[in-house]
C-alpha atoms as a PDB file:
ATOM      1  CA  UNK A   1    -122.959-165.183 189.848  1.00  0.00           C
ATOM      2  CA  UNK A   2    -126.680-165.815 189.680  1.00  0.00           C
ATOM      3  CA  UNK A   3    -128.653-166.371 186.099  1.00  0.00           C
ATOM      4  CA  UNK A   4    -132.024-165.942 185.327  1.00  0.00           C
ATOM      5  CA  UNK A   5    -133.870-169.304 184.296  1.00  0.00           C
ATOM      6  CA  UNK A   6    -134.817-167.431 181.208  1.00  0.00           C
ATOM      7  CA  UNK A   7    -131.547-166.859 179.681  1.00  0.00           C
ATOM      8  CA  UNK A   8    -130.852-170.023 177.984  1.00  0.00           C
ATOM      9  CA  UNK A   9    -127.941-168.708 175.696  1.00  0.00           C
ATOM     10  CA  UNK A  10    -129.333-168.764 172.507  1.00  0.00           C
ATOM     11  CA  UNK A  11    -129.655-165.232 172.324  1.00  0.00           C
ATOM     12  CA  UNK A  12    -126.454-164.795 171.261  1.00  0.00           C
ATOM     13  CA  UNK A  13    -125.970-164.179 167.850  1.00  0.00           C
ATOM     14  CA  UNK A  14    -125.479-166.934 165.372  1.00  0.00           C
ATOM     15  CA  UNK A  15    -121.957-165.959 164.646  1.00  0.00           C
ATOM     16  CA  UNK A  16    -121.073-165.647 168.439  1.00  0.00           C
ATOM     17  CA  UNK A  17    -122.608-169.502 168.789  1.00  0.00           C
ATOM     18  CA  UNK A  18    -120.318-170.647 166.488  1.00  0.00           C
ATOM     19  CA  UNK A  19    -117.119-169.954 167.762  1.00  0.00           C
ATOM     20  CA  UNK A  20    -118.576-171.144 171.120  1.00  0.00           C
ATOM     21  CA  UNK A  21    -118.876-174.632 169.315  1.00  0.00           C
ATOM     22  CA  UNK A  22    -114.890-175.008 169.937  1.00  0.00           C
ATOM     23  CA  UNK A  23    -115.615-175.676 173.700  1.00  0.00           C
ATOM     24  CA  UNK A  24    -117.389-178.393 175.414  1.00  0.00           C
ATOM     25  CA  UNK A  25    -121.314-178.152 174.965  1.00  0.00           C
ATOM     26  CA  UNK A  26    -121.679-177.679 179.042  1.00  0.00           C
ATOM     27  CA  UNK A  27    -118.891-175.339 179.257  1.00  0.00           C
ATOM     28  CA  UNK A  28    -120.320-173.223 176.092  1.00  0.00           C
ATOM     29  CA  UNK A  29    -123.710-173.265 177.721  1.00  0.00           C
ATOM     30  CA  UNK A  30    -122.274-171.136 180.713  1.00  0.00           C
ATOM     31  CA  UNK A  31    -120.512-169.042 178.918  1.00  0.00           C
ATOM     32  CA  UNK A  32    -123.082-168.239 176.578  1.00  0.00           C
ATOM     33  CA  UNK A  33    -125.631-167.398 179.095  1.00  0.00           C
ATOM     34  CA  UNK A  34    -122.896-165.239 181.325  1.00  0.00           C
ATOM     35  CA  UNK A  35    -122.277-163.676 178.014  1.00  0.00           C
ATOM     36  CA  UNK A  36    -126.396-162.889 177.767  1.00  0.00           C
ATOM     37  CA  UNK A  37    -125.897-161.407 180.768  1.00  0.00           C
ATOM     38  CA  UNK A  38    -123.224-158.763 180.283  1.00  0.00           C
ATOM     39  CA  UNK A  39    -125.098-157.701 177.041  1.00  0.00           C
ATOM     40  CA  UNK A  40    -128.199-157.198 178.629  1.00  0.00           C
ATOM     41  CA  UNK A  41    -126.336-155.196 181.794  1.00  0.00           C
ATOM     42  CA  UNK A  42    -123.922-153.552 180.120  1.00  0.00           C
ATOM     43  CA  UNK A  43    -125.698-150.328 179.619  1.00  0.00           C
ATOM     44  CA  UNK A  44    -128.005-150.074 182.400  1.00  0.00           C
ATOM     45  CA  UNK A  45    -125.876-151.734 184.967  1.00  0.00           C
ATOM     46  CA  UNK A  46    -121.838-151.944 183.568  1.00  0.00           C
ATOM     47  CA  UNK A  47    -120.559-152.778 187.109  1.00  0.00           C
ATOM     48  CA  UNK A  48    -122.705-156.147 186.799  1.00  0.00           C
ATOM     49  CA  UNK A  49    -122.100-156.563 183.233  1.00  0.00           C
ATOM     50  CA  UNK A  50    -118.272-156.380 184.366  1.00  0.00           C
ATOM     51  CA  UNK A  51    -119.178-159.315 186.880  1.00  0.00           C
ATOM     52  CA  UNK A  52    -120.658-161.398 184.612  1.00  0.00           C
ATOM     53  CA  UNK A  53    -117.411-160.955 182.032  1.00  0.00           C
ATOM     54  CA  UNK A  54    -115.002-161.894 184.112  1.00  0.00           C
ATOM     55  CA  UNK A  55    -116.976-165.544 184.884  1.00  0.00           C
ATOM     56  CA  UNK A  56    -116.750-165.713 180.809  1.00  0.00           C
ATOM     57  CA  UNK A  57    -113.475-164.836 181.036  1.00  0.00           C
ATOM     58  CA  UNK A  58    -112.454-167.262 183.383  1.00  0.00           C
ATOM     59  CA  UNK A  59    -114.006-169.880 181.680  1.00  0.00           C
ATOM     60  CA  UNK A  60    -113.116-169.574 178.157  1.00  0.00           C
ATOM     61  CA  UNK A  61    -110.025-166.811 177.437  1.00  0.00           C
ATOM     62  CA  UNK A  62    -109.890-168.367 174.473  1.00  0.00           C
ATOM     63  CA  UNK A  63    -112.839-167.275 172.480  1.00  0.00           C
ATOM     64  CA  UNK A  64    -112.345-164.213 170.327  1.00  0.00           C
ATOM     65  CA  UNK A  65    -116.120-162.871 171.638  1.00  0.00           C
ATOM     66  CA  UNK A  66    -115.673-163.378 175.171  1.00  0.00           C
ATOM     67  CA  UNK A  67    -112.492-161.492 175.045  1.00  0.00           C
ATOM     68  CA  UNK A  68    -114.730-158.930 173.326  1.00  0.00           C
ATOM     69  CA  UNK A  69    -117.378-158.997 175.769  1.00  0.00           C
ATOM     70  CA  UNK A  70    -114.508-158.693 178.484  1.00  0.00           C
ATOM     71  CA  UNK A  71    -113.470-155.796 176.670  1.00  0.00           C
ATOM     72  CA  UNK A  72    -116.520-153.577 176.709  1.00  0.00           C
ATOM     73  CA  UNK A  73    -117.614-154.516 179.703  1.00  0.00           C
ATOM     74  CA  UNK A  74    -113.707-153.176 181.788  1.00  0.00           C
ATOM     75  CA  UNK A  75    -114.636-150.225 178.831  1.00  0.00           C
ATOM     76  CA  UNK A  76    -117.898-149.159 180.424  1.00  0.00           C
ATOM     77  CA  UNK A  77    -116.696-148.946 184.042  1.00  0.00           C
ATOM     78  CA  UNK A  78    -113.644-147.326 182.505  1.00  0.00           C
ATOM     79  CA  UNK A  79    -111.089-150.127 183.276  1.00  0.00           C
ATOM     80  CA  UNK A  80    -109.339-148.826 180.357  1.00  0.00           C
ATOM     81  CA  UNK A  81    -105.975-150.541 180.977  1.00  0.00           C
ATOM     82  CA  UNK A  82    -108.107-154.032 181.084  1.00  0.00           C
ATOM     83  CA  UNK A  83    -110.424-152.888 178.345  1.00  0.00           C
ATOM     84  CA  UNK A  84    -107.302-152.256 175.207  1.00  0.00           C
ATOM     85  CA  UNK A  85    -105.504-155.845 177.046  1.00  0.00           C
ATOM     86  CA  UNK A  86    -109.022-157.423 176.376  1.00  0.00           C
ATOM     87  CA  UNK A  87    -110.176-155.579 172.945  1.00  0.00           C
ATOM     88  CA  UNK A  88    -105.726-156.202 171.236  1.00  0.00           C
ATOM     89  CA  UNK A  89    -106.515-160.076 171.877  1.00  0.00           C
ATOM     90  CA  UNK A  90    -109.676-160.063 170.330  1.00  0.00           C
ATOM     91  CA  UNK A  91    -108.273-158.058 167.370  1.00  0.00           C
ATOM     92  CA  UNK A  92    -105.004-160.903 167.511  1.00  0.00           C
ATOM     93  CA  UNK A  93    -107.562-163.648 167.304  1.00  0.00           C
ATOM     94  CA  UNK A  94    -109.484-162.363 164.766  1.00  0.00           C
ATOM     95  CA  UNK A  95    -107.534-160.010 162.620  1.00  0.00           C
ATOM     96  CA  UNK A  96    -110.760-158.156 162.467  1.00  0.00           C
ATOM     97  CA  UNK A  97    -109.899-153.940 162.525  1.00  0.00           C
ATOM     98  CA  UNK A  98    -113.341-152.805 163.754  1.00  0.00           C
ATOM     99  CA  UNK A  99    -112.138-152.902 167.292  1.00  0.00           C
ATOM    100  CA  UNK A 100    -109.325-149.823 166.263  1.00  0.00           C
ATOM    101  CA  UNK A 101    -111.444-146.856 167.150  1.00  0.00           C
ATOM    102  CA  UNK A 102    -112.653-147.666 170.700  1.00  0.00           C
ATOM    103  CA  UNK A 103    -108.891-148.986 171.038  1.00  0.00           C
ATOM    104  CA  UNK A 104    -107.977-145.178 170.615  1.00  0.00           C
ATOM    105  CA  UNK A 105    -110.371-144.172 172.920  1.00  0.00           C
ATOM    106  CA  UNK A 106    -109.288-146.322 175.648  1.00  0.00           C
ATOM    107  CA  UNK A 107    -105.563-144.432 174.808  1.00  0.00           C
ATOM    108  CA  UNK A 108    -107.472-141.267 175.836  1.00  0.00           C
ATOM    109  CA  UNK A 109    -108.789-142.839 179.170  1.00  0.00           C
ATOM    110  CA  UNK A 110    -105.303-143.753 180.407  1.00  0.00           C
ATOM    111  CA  UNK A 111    -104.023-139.892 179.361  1.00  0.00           C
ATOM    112  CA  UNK A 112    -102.657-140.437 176.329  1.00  0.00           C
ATOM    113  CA  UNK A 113    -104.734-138.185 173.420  1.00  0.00           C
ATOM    114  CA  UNK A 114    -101.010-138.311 171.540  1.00  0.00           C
ATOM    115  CA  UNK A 115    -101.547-142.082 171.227  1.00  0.00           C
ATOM    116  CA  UNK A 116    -104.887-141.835 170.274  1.00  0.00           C
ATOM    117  CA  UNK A 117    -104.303-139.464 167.849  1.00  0.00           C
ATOM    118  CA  UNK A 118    -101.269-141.095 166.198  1.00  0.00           C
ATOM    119  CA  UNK A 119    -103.572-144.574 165.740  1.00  0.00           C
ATOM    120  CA  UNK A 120    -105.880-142.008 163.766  1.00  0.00           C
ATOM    121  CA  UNK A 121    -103.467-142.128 160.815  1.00  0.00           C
ATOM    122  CA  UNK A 122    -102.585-145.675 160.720  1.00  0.00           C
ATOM    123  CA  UNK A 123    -103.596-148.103 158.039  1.00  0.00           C
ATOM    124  CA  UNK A 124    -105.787-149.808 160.020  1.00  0.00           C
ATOM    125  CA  UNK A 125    -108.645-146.898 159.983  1.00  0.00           C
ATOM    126  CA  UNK A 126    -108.905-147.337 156.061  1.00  0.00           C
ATOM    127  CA  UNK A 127    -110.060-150.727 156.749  1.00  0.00           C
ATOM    128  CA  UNK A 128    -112.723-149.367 159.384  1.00  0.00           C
ATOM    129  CA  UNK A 129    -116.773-149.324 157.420  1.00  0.00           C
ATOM    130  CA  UNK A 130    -118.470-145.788 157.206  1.00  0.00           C
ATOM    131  CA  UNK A 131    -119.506-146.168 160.983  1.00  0.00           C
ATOM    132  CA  UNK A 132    -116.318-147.058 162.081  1.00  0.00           C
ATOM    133  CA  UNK A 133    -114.646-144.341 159.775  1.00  0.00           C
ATOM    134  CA  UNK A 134    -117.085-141.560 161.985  1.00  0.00           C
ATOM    135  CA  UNK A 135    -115.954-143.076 164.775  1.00  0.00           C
ATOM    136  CA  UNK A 136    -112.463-142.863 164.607  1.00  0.00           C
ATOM    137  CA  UNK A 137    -113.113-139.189 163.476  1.00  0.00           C
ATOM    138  CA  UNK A 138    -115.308-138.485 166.637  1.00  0.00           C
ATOM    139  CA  UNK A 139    -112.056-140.283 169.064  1.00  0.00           C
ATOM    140  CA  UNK A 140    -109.364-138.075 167.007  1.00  0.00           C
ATOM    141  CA  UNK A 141    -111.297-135.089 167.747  1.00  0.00           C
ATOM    142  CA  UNK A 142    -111.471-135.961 171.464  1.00  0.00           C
ATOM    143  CA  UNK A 143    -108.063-136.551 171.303  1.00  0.00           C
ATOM    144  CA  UNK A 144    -107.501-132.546 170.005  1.00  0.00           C
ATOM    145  CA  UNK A 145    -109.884-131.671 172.626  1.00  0.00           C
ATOM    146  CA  UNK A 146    -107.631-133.233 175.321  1.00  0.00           C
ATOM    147  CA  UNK A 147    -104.552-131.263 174.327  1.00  0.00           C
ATOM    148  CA  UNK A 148    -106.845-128.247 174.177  1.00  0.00           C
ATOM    149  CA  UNK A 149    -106.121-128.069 170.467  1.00  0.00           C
ATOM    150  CA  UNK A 150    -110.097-126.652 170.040  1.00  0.00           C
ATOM    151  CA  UNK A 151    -109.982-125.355 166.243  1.00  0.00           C
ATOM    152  CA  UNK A 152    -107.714-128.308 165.221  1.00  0.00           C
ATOM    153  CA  UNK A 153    -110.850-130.481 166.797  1.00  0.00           C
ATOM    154  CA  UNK A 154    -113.557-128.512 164.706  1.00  0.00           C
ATOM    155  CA  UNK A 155    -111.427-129.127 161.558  1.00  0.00           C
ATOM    156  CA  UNK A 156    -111.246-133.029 162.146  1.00  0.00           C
ATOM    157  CA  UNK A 157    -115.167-133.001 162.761  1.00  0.00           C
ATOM    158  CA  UNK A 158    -115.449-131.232 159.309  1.00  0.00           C
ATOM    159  CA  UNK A 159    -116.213-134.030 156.463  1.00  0.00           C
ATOM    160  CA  UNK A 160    -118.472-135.030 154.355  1.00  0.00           C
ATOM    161  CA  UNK A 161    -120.945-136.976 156.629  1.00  0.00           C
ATOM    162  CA  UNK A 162    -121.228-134.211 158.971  1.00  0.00           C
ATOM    163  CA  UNK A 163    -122.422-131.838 155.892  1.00  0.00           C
ATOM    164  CA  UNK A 164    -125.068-134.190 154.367  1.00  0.00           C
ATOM    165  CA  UNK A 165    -128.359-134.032 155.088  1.00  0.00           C
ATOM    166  CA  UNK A 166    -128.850-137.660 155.710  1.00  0.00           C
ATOM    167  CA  UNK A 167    -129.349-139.121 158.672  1.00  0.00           C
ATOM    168  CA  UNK A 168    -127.917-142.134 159.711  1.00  0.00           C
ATOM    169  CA  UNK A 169    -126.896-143.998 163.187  1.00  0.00           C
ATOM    170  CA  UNK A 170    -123.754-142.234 163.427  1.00  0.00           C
ATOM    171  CA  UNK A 171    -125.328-138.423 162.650  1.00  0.00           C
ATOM    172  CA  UNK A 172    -126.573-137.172 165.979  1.00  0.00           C
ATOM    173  CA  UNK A 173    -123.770-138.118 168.074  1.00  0.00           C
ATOM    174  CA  UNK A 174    -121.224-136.387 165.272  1.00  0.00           C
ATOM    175  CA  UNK A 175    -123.375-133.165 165.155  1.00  0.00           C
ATOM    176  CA  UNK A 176    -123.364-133.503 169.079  1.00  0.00           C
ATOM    177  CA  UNK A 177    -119.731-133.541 169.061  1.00  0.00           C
ATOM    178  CA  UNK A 178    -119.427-130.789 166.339  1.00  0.00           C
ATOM    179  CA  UNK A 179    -121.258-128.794 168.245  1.00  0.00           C
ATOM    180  CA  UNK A 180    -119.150-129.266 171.682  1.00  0.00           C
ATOM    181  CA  UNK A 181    -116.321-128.677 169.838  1.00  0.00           C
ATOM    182  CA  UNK A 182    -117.634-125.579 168.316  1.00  0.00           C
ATOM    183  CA  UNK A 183    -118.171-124.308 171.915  1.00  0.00           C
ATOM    184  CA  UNK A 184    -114.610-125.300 173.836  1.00  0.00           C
ATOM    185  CA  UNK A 185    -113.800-122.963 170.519  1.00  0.00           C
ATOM    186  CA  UNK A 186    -115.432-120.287 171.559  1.00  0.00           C
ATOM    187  CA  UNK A 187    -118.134-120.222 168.873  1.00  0.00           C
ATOM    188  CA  UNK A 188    -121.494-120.650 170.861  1.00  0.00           C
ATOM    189  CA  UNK A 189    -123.366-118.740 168.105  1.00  0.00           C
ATOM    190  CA  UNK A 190    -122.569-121.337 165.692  1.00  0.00           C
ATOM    191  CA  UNK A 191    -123.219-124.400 168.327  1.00  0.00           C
ATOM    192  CA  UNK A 192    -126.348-123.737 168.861  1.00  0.00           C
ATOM    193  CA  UNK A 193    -127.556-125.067 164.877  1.00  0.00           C
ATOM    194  CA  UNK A 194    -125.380-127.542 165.283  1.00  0.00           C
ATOM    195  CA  UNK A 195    -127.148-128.635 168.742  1.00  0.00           C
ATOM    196  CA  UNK A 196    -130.439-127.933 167.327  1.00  0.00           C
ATOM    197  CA  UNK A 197    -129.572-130.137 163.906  1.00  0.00           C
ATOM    198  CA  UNK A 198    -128.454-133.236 166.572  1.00  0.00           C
ATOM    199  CA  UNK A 199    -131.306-132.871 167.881  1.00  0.00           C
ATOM    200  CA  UNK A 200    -133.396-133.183 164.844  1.00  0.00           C
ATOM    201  CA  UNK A 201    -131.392-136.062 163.627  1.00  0.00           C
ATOM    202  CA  UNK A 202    -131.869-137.442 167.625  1.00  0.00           C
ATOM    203  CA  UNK A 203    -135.121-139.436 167.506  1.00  0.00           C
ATOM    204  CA  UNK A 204    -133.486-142.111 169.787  1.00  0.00           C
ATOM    205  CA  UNK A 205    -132.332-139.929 172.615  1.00  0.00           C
ATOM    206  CA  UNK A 206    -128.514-140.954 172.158  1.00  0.00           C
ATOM    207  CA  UNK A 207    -127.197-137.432 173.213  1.00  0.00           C
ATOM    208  CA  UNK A 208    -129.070-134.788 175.420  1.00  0.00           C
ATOM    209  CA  UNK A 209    -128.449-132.315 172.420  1.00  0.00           C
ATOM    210  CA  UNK A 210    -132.008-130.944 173.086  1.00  0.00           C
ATOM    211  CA  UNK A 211    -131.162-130.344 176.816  1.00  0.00           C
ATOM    212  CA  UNK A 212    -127.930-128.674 175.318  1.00  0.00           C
ATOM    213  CA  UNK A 213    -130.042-126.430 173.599  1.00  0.00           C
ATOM    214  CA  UNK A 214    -132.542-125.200 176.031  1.00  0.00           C
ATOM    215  CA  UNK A 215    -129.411-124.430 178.177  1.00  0.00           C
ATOM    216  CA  UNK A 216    -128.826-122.224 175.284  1.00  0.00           C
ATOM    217  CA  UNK A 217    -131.932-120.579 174.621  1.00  0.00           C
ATOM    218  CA  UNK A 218    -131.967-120.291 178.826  1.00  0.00           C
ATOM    219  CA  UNK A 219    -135.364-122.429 178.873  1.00  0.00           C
ATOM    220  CA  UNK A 220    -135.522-124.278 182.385  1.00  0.00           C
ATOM    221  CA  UNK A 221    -137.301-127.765 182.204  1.00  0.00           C
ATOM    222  CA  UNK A 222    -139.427-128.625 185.206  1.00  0.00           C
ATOM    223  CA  UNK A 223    -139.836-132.610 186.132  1.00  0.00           C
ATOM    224  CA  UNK A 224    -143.668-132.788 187.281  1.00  0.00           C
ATOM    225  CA  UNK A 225    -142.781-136.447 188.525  1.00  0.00           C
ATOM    226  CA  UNK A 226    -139.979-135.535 190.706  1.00  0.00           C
ATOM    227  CA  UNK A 227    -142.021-135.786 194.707  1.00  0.00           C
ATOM    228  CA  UNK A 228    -139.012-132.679 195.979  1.00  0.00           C
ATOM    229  CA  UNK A 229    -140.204-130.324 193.180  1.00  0.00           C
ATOM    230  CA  UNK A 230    -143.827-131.374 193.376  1.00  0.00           C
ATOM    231  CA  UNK A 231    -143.185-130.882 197.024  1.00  0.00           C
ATOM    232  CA  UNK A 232    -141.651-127.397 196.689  1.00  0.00           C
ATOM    233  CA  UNK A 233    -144.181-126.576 193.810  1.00  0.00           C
ATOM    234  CA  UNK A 234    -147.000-126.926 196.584  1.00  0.00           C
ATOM    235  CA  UNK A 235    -145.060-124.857 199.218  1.00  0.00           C
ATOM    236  CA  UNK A 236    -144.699-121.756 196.815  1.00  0.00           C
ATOM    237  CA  UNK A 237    -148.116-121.920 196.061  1.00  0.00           C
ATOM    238  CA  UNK A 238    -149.245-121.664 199.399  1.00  0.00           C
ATOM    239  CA  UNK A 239    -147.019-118.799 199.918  1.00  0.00           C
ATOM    240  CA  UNK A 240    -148.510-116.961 197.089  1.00  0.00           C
ATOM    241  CA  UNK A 241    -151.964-117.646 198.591  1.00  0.00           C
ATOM    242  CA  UNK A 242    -150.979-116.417 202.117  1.00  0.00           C
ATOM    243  CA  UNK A 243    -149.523-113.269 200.619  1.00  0.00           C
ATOM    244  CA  UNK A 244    -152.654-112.492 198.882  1.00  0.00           C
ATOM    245  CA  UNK A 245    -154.540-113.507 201.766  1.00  0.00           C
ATOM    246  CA  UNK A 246    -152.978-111.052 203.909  1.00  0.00           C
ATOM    247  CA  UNK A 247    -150.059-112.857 205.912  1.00  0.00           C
ATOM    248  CA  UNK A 248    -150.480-116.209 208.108  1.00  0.00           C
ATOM    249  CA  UNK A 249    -153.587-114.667 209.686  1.00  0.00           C
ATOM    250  CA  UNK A 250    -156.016-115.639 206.296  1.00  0.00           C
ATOM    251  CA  UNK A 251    -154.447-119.534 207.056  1.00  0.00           C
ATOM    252  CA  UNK A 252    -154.377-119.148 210.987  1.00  0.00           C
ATOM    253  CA  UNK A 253    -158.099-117.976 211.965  1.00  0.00           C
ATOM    254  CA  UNK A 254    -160.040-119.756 214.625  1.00  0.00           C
ATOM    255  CA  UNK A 255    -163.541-121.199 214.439  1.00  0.00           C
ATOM    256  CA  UNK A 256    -164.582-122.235 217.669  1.00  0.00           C
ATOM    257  CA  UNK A 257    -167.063-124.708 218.292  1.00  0.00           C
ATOM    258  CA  UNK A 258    -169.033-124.137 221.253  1.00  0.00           C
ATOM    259  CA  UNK A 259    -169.339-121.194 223.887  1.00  0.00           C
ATOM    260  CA  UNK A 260    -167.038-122.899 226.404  1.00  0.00           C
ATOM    261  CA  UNK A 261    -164.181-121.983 223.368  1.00  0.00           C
ATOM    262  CA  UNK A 262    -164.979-118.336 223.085  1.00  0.00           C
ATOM    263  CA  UNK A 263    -164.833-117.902 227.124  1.00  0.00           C
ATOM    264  CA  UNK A 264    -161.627-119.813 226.926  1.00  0.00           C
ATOM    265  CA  UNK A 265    -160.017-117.951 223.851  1.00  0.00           C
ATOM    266  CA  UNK A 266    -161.246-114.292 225.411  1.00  0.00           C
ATOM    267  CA  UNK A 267    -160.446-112.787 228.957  1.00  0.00           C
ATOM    268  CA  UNK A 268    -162.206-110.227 231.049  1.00  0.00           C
ATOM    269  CA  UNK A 269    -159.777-107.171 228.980  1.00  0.00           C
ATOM    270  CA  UNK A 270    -161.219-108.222 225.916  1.00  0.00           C
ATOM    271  CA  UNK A 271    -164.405-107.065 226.515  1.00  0.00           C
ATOM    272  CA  UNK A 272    -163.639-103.295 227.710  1.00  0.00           C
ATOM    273  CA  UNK A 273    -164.816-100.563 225.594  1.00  0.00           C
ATOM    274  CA  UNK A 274    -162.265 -99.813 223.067  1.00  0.00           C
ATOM    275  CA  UNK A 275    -161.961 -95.731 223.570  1.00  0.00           C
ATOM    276  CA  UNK A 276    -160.399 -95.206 220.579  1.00  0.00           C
ATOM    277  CA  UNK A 277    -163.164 -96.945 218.145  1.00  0.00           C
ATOM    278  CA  UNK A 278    -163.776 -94.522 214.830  1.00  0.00           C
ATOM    279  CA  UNK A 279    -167.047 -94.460 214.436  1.00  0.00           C
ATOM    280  CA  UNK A 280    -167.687 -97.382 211.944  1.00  0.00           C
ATOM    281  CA  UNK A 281    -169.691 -99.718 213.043  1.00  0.00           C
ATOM    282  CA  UNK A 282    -171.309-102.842 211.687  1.00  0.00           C
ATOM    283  CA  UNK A 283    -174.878-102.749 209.700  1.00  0.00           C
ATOM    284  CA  UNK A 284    -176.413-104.512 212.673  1.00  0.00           C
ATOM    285  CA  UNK A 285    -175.103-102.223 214.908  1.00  0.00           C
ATOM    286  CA  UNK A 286    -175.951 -98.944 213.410  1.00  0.00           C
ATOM    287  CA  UNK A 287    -179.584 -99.964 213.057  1.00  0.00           C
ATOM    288  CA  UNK A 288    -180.035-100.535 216.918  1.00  0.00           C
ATOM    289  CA  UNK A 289    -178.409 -96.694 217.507  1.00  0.00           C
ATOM    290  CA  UNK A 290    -180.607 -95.370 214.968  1.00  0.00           C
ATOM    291  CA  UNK A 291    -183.503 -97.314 216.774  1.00  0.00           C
ATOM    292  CA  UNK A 292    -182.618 -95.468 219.908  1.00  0.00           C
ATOM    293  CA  UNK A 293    -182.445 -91.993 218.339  1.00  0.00           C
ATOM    294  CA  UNK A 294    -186.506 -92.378 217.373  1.00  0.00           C
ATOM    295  CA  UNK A 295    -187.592 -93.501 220.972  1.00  0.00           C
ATOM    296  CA  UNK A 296    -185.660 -90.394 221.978  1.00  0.00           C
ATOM    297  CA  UNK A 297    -187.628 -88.447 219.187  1.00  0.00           C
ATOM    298  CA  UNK A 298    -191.078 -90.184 220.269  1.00  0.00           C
ATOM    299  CA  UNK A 299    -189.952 -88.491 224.180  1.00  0.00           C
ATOM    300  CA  UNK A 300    -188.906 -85.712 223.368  1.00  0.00           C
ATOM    301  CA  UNK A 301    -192.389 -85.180 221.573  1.00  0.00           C
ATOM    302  CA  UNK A 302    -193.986 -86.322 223.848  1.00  0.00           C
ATOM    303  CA  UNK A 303    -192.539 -84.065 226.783  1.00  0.00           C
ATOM    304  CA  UNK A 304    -193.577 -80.847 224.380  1.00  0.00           C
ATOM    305  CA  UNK A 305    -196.752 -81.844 223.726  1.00  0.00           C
ATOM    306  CA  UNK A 306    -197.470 -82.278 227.950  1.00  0.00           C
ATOM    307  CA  UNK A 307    -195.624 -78.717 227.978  1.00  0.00           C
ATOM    308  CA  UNK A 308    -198.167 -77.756 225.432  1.00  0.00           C
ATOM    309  CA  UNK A 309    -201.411 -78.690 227.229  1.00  0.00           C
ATOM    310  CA  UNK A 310    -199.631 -77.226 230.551  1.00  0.00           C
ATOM    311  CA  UNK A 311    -199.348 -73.512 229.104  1.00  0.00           C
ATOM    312  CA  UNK A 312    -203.360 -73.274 227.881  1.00  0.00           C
ATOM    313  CA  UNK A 313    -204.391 -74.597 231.046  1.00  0.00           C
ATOM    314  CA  UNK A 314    -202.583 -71.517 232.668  1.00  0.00           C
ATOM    315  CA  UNK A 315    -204.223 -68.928 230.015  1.00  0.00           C
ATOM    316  CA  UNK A 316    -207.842 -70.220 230.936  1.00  0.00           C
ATOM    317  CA  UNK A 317    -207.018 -69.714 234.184  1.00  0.00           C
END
């Protein structure tokens, strides 16, 4: 598979270098850099990442870190069969026990909590750090969730890391899980603290506990960058403007341009009296009628006066 230039293969870490030193220098530069590559894929893009293993793989089976690498990277695209082959050499080739929880967890991927659950009480979790110590804790539970033993998964979250008040890598993503568990136990009251503490302890976005919570609290979240909802956004507010606008006839109305338009847009029934008009009548209009009613004033003044002058020529007579 393709490599970047860039990636030269010293961005490995020093200790994963070193046990590359056992191959040929040619041979340990391309695995190196195909090892660069599944690190920097692996979250992003696991499929790739998976690519880039087995070329690592192929090349050097030998090496502790590439069986690692192999191992995480069949683990993220949920090979698990591949993944606890890959991750039980590593641990033969290196004695190392660090490997034991995600081991567990790759029992629960093929269907087999029991098995997971059983490795939680073997020797080999007392040799597990802190971190590793949570995360064993965090697979067990899983494992109870699996087999729909809900309160038995509560209880194994229960410990003295998820009660302090410190916050350290592991604390989100065990309050997360506390707080899941808490709900497939039918204790949503008490969840949502425990969501709302994960969140708090979540500055690095590992878990969507705050999402978790607005479900809760029934808040919806609206993503302004999204073009369908911007899209639908602007279609309900021209709905609302038509509505108060009176219908489609405040959007539809036609201004015509010249008088070839208005002979065009009206016909020869459009301009018959309207029998049933009520009276009201534009300003304009009403001024012209009340026009009319002094002229017929002025007349009718007019025709008494002449009736007038008629009459006293008849008496002098």
């Amino acid at each position: 598979m393709p490599i970047p230039e860039d990636v030269t293969g010293f961005e490995l870490d020093a200790d994963v270098r070193q046990e590359l030193k056992s191959l040929p220098k040619t041979l340990a530069d391309d695995v190196a850099r195909n090892l660069v590559m599944v690190a920097r894929l692996l979250d992003g893009e696991p499929e790739e990442a998976y690519q880039y293993s087995r070329v690592a793989l192929r090349l050097a089976s030998r090496v502790a870190a590439v069986r690692e690498a192999a191992g995480f990277a069949s683990y993220m695209t949920q090979r698990y069969s591949e993944a606890l082959t890959e991750f039980r050499a590593a641990r033969r080739m290196t004695g190392r026990a660090d490997l034991w929880p995600v081991m567990a967890d790759c029992e629960r991927g093929l269907g087999r909590p029991e098995r997971a659950l059983a490795m939680a009480g073997e020797p080999e979790v007392k040799q597990l750090d802190k971190a590793g110590q949570v995360e064993m804790r965090l697979v067990a539970a899983g494992a109870r969730s699996d087999m729909e033993q809900f309160d038995a998964a509560v209880v194994t979250l229960q410990s003295p890391e998820l009660a302090s008040s410190a916050v350290q890598p592991w604390t989100a993503r065990l309050r997360y899980a506390y707080a899941e568990a808490l709900i497939a136990a039918g204790r949503a009251d008490e969840a949502r603290d425990w969501f709302a503490k994960a969140a708090e302890a979540d500055s690095d976005g590992t878990t969507n506990a705050s999402e978790r919570l607005a479900e809760i609290d029934g808040v919806e979240f609206t993503d302004t960058l999204d073009p369908e909802l911007a899209e639908d956004e602007i279609e309900s507010t021209e709905a609302s403007a038509k509505k108060r606008g009176g219908g489609d006839n405040a959007d539809d109305r036609v201004i015509f341009e010249d008088e070839e338009d208005v002979e065009e847009f009206y016909d020869e029934d459009d301009l018959e009296i309207d029998e049933d008009f009520d009276g009201v009548v534009p300003e304009r209009a009403q001024d012209t009628r009340d026009a009319k009613a002094d002229d017929i004033k002025a007349e009718d003044a007019e025709v008494d006066a002449d009736a007038d002058a008629a009459d006293k020529g008849a008496d002098k007579s």
